[in-house]
Protein backbone atom coordinates (compact mmCIF):
# COMPACT_ATOMS: atom_id res chain seq x y z
CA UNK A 1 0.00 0.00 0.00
CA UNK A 2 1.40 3.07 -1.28
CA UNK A 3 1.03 6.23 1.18
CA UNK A 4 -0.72 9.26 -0.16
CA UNK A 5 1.48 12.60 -0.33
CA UNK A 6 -1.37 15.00 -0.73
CA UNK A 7 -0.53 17.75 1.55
CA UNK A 8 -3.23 20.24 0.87
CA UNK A 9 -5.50 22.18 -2.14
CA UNK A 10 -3.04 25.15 -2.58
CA UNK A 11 -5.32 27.28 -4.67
CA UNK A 12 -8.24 27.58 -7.19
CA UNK A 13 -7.65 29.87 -10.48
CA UNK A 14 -9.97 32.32 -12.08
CA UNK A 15 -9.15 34.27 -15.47
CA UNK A 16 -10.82 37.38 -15.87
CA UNK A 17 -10.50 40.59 -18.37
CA UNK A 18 -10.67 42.82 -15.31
CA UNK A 19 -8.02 42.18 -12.19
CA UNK A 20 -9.06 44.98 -10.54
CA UNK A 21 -12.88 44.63 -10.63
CA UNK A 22 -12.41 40.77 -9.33
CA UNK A 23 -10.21 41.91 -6.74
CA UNK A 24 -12.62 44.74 -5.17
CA UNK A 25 -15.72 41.79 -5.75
CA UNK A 26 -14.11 38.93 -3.74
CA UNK A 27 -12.48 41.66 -1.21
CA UNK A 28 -16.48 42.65 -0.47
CA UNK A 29 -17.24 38.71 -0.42
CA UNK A 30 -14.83 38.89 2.57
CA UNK A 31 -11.34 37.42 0.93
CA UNK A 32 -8.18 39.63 1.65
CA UNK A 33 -5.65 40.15 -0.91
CA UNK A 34 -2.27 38.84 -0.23
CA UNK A 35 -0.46 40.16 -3.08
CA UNK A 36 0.05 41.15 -6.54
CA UNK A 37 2.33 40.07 -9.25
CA UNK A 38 3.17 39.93 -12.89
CA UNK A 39 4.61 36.87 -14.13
CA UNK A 40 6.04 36.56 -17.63
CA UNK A 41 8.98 34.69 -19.36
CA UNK A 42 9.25 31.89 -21.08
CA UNK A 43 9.72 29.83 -17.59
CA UNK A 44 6.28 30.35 -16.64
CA UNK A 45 4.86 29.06 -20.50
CA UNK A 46 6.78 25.96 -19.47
CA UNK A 47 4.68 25.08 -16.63
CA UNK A 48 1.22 26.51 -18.62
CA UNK A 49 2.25 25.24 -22.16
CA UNK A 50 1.45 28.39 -23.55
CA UNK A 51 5.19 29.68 -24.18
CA UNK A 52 6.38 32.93 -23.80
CA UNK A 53 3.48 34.46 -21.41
CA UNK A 54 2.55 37.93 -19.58
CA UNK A 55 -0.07 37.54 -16.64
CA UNK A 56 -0.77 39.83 -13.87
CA UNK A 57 -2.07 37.75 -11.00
CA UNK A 58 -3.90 38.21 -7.37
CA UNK A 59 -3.93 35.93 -4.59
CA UNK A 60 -6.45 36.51 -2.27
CA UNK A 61 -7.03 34.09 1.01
CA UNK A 62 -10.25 33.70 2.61
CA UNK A 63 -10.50 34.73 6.63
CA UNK A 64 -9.24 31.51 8.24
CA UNK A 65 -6.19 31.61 5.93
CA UNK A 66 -6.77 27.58 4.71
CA UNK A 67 -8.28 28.73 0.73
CA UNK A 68 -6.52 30.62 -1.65
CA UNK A 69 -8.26 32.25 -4.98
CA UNK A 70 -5.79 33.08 -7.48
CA UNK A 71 -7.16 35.76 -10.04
CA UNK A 72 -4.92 36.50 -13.50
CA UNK A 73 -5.59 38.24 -16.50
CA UNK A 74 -4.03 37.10 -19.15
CA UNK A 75 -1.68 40.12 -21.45
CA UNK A 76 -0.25 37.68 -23.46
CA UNK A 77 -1.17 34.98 -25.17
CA UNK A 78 -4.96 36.29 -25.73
CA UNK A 79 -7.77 34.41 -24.54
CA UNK A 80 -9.34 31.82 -26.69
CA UNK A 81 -12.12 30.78 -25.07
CA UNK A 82 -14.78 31.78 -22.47
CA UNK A 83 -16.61 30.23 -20.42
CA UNK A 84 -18.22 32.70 -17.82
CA UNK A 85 -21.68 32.51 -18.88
CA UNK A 86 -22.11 28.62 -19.00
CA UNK A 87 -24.99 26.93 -17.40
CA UNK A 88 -24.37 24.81 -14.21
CA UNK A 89 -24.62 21.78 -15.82
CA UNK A 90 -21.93 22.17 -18.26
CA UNK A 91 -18.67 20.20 -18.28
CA UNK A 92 -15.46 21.26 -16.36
CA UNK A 93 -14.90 23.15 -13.57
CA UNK A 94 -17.75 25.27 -12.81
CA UNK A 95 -17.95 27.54 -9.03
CA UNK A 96 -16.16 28.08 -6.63
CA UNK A 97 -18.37 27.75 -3.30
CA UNK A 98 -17.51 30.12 -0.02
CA UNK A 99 -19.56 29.22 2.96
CA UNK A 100 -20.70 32.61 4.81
CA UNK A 101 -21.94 33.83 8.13
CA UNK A 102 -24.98 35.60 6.88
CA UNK A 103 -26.48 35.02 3.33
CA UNK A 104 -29.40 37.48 3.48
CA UNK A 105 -26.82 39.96 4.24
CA UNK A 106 -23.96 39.02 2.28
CA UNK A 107 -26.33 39.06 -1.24
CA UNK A 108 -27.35 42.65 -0.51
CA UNK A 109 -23.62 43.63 -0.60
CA UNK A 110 -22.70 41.60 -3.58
CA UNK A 111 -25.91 42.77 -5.09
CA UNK A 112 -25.30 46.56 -4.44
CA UNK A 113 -22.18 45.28 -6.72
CA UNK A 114 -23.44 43.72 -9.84
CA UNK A 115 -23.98 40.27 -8.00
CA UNK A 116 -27.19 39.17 -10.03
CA UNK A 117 -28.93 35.83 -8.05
CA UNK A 118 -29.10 32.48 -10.51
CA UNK A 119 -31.98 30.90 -9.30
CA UNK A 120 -33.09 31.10 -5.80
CA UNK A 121 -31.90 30.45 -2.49
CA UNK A 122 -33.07 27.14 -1.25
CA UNK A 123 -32.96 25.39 2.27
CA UNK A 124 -30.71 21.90 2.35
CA UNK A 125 -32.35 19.99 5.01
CA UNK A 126 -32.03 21.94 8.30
CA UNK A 127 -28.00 22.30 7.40
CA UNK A 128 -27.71 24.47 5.18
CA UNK A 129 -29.10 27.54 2.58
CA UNK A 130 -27.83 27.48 -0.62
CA UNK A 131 -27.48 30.42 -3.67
CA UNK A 132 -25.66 30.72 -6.98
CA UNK A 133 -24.59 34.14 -8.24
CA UNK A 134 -23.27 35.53 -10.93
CA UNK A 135 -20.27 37.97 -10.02
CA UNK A 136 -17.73 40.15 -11.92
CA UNK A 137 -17.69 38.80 -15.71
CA UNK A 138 -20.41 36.61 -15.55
CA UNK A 139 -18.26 34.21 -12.76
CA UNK A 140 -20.56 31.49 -11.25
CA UNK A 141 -20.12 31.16 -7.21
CA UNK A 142 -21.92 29.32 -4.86
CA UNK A 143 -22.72 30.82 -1.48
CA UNK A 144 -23.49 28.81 1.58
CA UNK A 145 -24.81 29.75 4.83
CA UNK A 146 -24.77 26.71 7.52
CA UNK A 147 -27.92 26.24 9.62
CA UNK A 148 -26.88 23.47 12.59
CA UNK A 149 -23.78 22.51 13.89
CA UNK A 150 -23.12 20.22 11.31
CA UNK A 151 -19.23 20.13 10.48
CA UNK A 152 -19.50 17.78 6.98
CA UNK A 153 -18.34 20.41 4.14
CA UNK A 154 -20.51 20.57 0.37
């Protein structure tokens, strides 16, 4: 039996045309920003495949400092594809999902924003209520409010 060498999820990436309106969205979602960068060179289109690349990246890191969100906007190469606008049942990775202390109140914020609601917020069980929104660029995220003590993440 081989032992497993996972350590840890470092980070989930989001590409978006606009760094700093991402930024200021997940900041009011509650994420800090923990720094700024541009990476370019053909080292970093080694790692990518996309050769000789210029990104300007954001990490930001939720309160309790486990999740990172890494943001870039791609300079160089162009993007080729998006897929901000798909439907939730479309292949891939979809959402990113960010449990919060108050749902009601978080929405009006992110609302106030440009957040538009997907559907509706629903009730799962007596653990949690559940939302999809649409945030900066038409990027899907789920919010999550928990309702008992129950520890077992989404």
């Amino acid at each position: 039996m081989t032992e497993n060498n996972l350590i840890r999820m470092d980070n989930v990436a989001i590409v978006v045309e606009s760094l700093d309106n991402a930024i200021a969205f997940f900041a009011e979602l509650g994420l800090k920003l923990e720094g700024r960068a541009t990476i370019e060179g053909e080292w970093a289109g080694r790692v990518t495949g996309l050769g000789n690349q210029h990104v300007e990246i954001a990490m930001m890191v939720t309160p309790d400092g486990h999740s990172r969100l890494e943001i870039s906007r791609f300079l160089t190469p162009p993007i080729i594809a998006d897929h901000r606008n798909a439907p939730v049942n479309a292949l891939g990775y979809l959402r990113v999902m960010f449990t919060v202390a108050d749902l009601d109140e978080t929405l009006v914020r992110l609302q106030k924003i440009g957040a538009q609601l997907v559907g509706e917020v629903v009730k799962y069980e007596e653990l949690y209520r559940l939302c999809y929104i649409r945030g900066p660029e038409g990027l899907l995220i789920g919010l999550a409010e928990q309702l008992s003590e129950n520890r077992n993440p989404l």
